[in-house]
PDB file of N, CA and C in Angstrom:
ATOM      1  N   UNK A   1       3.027  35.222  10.829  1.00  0.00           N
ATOM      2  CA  UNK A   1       2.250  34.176  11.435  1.00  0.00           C
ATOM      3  C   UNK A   1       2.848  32.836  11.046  1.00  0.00           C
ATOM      4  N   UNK A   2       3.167  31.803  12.218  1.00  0.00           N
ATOM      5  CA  UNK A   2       3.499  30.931  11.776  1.00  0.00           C
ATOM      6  C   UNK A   2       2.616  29.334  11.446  1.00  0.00           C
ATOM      7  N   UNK A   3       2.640  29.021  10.406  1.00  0.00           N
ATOM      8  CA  UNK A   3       2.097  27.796  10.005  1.00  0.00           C
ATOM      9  C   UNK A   3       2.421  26.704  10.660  1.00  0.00           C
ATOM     10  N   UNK A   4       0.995  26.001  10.936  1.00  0.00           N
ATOM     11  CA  UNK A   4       1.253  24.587  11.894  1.00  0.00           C
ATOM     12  C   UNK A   4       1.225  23.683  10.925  1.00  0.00           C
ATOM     13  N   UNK A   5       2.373  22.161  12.007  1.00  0.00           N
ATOM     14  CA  UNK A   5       2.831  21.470  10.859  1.00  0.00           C
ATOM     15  C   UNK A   5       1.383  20.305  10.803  1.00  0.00           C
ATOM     16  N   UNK A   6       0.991  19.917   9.687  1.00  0.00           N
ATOM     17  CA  UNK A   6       0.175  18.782   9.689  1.00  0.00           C
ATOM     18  C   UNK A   6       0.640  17.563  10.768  1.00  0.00           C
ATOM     19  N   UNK A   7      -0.622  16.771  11.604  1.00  0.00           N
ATOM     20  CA  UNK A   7      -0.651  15.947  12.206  1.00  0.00           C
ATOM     21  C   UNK A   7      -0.361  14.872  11.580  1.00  0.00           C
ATOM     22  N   UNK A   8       0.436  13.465  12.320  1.00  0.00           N
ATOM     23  CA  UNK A   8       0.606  12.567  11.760  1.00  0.00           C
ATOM     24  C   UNK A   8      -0.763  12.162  10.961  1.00  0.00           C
ATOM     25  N   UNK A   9      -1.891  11.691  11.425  1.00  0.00           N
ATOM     26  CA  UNK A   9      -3.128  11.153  11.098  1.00  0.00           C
ATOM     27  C   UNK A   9      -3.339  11.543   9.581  1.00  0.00           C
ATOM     28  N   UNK A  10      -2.837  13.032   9.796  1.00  0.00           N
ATOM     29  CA  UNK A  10      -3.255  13.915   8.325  1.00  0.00           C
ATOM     30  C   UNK A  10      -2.214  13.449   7.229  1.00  0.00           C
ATOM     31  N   UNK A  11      -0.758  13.237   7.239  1.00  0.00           N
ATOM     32  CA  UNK A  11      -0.096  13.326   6.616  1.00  0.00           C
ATOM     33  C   UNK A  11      -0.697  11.690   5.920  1.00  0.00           C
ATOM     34  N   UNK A  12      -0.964  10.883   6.994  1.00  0.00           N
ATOM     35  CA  UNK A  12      -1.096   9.486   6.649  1.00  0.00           C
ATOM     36  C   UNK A  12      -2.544   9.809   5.562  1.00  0.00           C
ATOM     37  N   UNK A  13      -3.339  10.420   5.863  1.00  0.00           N
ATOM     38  CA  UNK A  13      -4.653  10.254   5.064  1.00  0.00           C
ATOM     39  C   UNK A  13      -4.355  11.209   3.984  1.00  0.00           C
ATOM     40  N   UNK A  14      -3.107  11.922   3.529  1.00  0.00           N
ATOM     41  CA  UNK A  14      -2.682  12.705   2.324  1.00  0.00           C
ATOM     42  C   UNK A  14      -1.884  11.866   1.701  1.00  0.00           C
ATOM     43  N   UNK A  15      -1.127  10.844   1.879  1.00  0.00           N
ATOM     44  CA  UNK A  15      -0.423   9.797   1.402  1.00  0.00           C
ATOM     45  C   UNK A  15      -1.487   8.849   0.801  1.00  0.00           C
ATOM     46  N   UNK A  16      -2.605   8.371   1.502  1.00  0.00           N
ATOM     47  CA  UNK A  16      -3.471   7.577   0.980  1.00  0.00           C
ATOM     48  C   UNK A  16      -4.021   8.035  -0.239  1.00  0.00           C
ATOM     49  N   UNK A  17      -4.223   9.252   0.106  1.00  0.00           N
ATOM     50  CA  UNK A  17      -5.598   9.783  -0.397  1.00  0.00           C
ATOM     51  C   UNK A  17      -4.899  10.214  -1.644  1.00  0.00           C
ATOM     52  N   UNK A  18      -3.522  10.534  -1.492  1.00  0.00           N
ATOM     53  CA  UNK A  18      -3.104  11.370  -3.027  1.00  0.00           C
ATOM     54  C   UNK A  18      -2.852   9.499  -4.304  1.00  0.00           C
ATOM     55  N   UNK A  19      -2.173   8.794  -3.892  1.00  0.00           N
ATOM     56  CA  UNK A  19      -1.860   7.498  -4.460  1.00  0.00           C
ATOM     57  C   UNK A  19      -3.552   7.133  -5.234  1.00  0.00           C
ATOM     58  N   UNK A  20      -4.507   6.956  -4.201  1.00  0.00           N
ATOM     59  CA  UNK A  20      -5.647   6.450  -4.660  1.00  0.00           C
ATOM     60  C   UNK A  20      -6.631   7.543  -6.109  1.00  0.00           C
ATOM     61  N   UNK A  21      -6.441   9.046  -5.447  1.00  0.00           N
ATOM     62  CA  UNK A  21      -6.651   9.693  -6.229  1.00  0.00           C
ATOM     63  C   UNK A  21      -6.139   9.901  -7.835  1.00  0.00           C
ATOM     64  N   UNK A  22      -4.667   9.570  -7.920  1.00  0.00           N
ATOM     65  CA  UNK A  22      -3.744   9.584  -8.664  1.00  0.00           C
ATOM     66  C   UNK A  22      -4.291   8.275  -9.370  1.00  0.00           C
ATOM     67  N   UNK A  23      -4.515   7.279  -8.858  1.00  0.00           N
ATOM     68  CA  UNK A  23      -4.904   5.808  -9.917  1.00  0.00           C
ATOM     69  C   UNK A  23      -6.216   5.764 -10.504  1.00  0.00           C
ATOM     70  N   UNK A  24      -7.078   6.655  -9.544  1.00  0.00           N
ATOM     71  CA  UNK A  24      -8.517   6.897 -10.077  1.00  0.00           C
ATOM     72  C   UNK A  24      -8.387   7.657 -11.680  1.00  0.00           C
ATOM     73  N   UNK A  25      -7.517   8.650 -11.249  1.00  0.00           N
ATOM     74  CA  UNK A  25      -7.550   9.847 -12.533  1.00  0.00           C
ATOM     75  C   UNK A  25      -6.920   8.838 -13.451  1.00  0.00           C
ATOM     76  N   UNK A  26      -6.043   8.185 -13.293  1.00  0.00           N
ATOM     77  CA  UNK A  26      -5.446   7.590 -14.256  1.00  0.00           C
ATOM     78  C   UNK A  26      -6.535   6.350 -15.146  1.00  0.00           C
ATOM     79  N   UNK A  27      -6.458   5.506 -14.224  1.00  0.00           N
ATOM     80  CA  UNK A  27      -7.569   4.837 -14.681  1.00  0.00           C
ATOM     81  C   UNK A  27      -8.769   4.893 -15.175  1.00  0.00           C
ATOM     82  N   UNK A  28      -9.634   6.072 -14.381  1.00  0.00           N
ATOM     83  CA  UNK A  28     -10.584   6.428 -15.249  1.00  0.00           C
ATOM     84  C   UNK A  28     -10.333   7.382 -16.251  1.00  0.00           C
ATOM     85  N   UNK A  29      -9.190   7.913 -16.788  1.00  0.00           N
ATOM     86  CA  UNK A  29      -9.025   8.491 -18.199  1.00  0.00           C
ATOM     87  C   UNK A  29      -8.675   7.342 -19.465  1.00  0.00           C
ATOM     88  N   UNK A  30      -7.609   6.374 -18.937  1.00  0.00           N
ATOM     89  CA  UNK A  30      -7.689   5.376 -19.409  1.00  0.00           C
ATOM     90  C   UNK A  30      -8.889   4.899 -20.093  1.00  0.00           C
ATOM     91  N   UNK A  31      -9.807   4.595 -18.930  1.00  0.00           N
ATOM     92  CA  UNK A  31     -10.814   3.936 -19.814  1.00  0.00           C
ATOM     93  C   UNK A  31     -11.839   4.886 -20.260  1.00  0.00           C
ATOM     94  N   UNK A  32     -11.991   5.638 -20.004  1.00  0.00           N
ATOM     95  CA  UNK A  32     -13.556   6.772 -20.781  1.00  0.00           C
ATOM     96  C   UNK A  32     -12.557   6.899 -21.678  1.00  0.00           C
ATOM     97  N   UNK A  33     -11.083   7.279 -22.640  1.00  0.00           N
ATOM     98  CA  UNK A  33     -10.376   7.142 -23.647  1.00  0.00           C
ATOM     99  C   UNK A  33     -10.462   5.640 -24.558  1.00  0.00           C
ATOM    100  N   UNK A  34     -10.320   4.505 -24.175  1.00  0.00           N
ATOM    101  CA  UNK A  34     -10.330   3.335 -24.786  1.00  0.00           C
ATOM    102  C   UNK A  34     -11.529   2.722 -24.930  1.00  0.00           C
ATOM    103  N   UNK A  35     -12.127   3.333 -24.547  1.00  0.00           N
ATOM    104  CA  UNK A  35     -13.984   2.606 -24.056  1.00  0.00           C
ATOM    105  C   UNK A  35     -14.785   3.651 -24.512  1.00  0.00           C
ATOM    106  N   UNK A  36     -15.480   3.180 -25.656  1.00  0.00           N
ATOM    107  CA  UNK A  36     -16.507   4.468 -26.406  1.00  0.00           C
ATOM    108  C   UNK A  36     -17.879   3.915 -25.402  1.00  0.00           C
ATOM    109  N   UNK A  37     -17.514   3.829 -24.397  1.00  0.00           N
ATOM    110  CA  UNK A  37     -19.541   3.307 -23.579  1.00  0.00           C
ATOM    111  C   UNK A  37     -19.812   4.054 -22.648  1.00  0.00           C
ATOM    112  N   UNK A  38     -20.073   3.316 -21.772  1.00  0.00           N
ATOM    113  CA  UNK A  38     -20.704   4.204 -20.498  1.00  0.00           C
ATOM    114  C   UNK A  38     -19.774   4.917 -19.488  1.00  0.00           C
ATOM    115  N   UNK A  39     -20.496   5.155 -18.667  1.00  0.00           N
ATOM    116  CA  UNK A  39     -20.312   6.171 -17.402  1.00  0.00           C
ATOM    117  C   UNK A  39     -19.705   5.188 -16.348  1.00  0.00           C
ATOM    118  N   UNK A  40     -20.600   4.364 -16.276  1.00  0.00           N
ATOM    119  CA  UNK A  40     -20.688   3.141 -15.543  1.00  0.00           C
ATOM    120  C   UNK A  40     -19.534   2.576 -15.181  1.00  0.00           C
ATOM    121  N   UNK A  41     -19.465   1.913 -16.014  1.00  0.00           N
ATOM    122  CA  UNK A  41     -17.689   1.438 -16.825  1.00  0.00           C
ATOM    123  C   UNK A  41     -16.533   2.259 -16.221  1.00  0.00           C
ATOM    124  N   UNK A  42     -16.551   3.238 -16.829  1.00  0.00           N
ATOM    125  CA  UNK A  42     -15.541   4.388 -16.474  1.00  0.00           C
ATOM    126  C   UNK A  42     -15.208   4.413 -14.761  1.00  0.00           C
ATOM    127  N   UNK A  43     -16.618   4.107 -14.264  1.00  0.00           N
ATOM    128  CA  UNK A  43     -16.314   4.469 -13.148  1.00  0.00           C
ATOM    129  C   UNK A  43     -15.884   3.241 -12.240  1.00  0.00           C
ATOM    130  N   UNK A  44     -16.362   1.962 -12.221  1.00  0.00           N
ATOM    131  CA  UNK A  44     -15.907   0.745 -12.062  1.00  0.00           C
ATOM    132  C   UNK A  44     -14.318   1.269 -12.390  1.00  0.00           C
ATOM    133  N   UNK A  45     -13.908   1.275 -13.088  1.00  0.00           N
ATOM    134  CA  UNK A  45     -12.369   0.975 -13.594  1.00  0.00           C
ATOM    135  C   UNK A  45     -11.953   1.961 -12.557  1.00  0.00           C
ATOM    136  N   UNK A  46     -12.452   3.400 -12.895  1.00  0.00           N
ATOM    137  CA  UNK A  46     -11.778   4.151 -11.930  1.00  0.00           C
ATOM    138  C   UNK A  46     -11.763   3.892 -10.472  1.00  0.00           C
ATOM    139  N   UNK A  47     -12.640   3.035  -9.956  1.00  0.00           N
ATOM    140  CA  UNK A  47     -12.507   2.517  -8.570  1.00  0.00           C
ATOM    141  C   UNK A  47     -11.354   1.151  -8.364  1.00  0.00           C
ATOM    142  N   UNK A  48     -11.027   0.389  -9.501  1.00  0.00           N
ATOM    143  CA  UNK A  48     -10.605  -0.437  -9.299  1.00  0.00           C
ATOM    144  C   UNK A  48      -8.813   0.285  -9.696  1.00  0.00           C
ATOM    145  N   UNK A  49      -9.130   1.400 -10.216  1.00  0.00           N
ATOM    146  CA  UNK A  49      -7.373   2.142 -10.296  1.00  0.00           C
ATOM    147  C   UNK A  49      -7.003   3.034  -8.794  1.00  0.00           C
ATOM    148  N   UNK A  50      -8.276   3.555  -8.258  1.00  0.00           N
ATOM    149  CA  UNK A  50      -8.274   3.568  -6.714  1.00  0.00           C
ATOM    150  C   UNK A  50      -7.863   2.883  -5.864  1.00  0.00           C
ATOM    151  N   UNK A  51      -8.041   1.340  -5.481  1.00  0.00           N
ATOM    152  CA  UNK A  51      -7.858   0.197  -4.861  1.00  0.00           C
ATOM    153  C   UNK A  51      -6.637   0.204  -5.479  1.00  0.00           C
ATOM    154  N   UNK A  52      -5.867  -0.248  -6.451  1.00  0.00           N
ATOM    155  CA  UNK A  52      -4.473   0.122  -6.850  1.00  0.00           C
ATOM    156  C   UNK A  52      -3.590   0.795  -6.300  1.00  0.00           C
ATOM    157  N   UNK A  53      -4.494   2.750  -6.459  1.00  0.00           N
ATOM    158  CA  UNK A  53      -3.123   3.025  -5.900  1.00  0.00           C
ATOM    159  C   UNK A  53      -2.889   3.251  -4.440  1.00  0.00           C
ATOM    160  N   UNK A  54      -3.963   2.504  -3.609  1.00  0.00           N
ATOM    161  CA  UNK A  54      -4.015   2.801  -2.420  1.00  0.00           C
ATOM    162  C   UNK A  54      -3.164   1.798  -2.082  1.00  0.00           C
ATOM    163  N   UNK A  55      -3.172   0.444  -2.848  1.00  0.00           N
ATOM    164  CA  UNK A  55      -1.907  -0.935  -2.470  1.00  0.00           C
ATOM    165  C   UNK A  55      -0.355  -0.130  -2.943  1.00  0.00           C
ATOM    166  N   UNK A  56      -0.623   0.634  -4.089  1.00  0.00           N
ATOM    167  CA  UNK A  56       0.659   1.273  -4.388  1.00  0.00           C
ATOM    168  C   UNK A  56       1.307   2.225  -3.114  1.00  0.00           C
ATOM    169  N   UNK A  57       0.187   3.033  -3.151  1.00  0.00           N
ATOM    170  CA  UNK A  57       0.847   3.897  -1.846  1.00  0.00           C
ATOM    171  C   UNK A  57       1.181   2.929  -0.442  1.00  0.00           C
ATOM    172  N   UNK A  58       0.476   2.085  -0.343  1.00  0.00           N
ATOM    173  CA  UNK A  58       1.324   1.457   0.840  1.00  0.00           C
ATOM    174  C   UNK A  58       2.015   0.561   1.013  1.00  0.00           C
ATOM    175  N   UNK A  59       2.261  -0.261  -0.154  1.00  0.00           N
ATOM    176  CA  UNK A  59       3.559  -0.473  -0.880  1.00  0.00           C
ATOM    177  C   UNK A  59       4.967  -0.257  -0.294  1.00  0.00           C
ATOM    178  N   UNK A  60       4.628   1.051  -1.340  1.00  0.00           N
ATOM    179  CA  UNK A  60       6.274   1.939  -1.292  1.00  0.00           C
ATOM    180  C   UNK A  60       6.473   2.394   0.561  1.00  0.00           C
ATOM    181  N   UNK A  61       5.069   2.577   1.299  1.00  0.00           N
ATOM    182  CA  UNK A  61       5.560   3.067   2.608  1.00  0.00           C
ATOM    183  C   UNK A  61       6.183   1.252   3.302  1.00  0.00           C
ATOM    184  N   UNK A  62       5.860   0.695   2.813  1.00  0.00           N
ATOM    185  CA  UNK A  62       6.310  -0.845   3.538  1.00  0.00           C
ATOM    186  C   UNK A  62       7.551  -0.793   3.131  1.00  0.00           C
ATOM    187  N   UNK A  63       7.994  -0.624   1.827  1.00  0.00           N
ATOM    188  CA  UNK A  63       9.372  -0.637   1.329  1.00  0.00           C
ATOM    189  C   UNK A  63      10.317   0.188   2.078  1.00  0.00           C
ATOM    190  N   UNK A  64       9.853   1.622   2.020  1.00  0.00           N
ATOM    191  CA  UNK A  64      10.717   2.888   3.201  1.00  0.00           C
ATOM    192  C   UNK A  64      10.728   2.142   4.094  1.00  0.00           C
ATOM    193  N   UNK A  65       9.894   1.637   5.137  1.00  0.00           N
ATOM    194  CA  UNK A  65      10.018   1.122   6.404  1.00  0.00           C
ATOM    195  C   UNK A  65      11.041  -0.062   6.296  1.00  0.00           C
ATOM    196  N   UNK A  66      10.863  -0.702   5.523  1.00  0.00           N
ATOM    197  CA  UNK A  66      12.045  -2.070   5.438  1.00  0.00           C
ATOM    198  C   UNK A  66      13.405  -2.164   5.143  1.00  0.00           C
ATOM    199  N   UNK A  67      13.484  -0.913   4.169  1.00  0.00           N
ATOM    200  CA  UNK A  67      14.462  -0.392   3.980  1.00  0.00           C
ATOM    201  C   UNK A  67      15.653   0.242   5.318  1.00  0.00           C
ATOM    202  N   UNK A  68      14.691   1.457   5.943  1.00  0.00           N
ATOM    203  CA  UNK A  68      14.852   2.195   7.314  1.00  0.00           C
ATOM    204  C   UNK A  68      15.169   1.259   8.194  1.00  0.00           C
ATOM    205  N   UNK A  69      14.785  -0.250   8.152  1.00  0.00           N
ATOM    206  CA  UNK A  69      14.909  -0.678   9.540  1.00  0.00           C
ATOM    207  C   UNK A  69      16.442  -2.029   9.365  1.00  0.00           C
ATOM    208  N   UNK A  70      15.978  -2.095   8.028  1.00  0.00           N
ATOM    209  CA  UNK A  70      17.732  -3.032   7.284  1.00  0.00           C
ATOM    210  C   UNK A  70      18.974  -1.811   7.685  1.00  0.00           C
ATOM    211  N   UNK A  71      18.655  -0.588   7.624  1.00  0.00           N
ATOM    212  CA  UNK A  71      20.234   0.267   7.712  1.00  0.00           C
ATOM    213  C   UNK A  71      20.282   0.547   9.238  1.00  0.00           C
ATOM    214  N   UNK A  72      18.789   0.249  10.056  1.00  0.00           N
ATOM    215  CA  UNK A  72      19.288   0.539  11.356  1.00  0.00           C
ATOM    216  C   UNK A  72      18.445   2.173  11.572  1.00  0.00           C
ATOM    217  N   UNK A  73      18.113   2.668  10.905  1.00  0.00           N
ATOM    218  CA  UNK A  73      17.811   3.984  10.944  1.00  0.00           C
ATOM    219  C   UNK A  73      16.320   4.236  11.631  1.00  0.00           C
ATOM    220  N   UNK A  74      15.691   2.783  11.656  1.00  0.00           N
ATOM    221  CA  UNK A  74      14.818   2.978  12.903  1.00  0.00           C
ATOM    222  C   UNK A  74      14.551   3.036  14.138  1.00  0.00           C
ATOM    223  N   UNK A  75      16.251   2.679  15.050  1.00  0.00           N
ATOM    224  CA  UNK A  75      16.719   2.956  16.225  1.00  0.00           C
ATOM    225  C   UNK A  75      17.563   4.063  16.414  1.00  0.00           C
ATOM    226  N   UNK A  76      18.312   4.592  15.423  1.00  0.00           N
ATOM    227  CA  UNK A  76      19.372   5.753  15.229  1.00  0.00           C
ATOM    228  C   UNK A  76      19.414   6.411  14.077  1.00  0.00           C
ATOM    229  N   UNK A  77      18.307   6.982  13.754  1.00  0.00           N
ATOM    230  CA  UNK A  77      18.189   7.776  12.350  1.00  0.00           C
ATOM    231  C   UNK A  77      19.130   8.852  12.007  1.00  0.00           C
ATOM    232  N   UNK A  78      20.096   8.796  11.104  1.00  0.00           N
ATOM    233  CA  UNK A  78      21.037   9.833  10.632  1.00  0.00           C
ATOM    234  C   UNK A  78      20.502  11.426  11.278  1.00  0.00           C
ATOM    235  N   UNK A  79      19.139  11.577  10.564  1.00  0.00           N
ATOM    236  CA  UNK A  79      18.524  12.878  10.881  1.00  0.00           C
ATOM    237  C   UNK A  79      17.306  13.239  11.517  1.00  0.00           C
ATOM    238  N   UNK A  80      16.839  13.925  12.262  1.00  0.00           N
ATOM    239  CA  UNK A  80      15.811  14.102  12.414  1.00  0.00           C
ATOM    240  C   UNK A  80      14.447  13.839  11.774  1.00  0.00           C
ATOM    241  N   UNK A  81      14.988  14.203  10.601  1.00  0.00           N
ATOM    242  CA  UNK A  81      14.034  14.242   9.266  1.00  0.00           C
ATOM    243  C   UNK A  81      13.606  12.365   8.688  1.00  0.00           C
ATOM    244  N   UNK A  82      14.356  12.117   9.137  1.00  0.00           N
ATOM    245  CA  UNK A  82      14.389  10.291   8.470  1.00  0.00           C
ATOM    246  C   UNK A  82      13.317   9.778   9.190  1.00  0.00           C
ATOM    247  N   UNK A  83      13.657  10.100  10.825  1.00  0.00           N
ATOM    248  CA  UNK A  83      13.095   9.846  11.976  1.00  0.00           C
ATOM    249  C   UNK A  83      11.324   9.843  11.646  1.00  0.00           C
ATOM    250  N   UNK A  84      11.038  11.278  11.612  1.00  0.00           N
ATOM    251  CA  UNK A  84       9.778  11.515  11.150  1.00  0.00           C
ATOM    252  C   UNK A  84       8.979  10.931  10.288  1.00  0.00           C
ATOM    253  N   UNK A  85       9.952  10.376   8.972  1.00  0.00           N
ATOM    254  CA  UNK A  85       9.332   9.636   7.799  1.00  0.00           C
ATOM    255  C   UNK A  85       9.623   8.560   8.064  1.00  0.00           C
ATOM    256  N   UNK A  86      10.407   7.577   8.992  1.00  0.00           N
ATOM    257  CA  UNK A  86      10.043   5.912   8.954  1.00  0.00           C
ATOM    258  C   UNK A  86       8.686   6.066  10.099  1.00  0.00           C
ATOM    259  N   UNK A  87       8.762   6.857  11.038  1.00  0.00           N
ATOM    260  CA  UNK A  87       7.553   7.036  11.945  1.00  0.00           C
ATOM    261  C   UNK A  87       6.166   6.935  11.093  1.00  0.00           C
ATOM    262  N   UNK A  88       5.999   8.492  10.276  1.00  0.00           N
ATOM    263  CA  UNK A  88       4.723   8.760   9.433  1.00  0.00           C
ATOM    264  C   UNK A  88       4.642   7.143   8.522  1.00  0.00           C
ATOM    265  N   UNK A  89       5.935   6.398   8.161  1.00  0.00           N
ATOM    266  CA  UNK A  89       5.219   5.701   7.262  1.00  0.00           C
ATOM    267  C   UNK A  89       5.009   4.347   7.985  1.00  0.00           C
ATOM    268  N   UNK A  90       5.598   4.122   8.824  1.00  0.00           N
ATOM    269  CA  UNK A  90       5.190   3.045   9.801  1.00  0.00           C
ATOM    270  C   UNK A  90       3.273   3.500  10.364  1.00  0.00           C
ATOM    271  N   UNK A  91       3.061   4.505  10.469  1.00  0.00           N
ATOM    272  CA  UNK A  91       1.430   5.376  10.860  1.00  0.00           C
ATOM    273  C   UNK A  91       0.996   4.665   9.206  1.00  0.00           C
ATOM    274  N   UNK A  92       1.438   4.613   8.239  1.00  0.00           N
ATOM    275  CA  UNK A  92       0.635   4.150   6.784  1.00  0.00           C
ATOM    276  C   UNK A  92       0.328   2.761   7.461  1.00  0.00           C
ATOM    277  N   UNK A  93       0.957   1.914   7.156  1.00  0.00           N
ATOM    278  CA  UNK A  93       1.291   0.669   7.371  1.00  0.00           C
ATOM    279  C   UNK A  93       0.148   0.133   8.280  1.00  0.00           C
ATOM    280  N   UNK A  94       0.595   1.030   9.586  1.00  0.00           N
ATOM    281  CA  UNK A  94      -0.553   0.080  10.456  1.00  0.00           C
ATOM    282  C   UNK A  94      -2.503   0.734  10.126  1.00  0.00           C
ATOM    283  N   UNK A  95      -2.222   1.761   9.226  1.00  0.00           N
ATOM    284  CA  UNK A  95      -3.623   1.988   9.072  1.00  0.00           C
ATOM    285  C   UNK A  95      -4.310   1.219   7.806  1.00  0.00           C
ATOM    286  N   UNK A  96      -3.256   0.960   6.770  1.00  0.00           N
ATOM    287  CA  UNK A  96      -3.870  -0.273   6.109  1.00  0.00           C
ATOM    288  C   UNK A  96      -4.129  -1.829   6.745  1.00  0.00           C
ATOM    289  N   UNK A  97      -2.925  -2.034   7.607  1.00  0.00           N
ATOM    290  CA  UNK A  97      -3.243  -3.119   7.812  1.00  0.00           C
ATOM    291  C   UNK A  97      -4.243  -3.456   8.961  1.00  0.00           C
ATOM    292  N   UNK A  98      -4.995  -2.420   8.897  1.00  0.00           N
ATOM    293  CA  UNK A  98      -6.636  -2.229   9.864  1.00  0.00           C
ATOM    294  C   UNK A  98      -6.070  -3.218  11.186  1.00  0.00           C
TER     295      UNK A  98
END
């Protein structure tokens, strides 16, 4: 049986979603570790390491894209494969920038 490939939409909301997730965990271990207090706290921080890595994750997709489009590889991409990822991350880009 063959496996279908994830939709752009999806790949874009697994890029978001893993960056933001990734700064949450971080951040809120960070602080429930350095911070003998609340819950509260912990969780504030961990939202504000969320918002982080969601600028992080789209970031680095602004960078790929700027990069991709300085070598030209957004009119004539070496590979197929390039093609797909200045596309998917150009799909980041315009979904942050609402």
């Amino acid at each position: 049986m063959r496996m279908s490939k994830p939709t752009c939409a999806a790949f874009v909301w697994w890029w978001l979603g893993g960056f933001a997730c990734a700064g949450a965990l971080v951040a809120g271990t960070l602080a429930a570790v350095s911070m003998n207090g609340g819950v509260l706290g912990s969780l504030g921080i961990a939202f504000l390491g969320a918002t982080l890595g969601l600028a992080i994750g789209s970031g680095i997709a602004f960078v790929l894209v700027l990069i991709a489009e300085e070598l030209g590889w957004d009119e004539q991409p070496p590979t197929p494969r390039v093609s797909r990822l200045v596309e998917r991350m150009e799909q980041v880009i315009d979904l942050w920038a609402f």
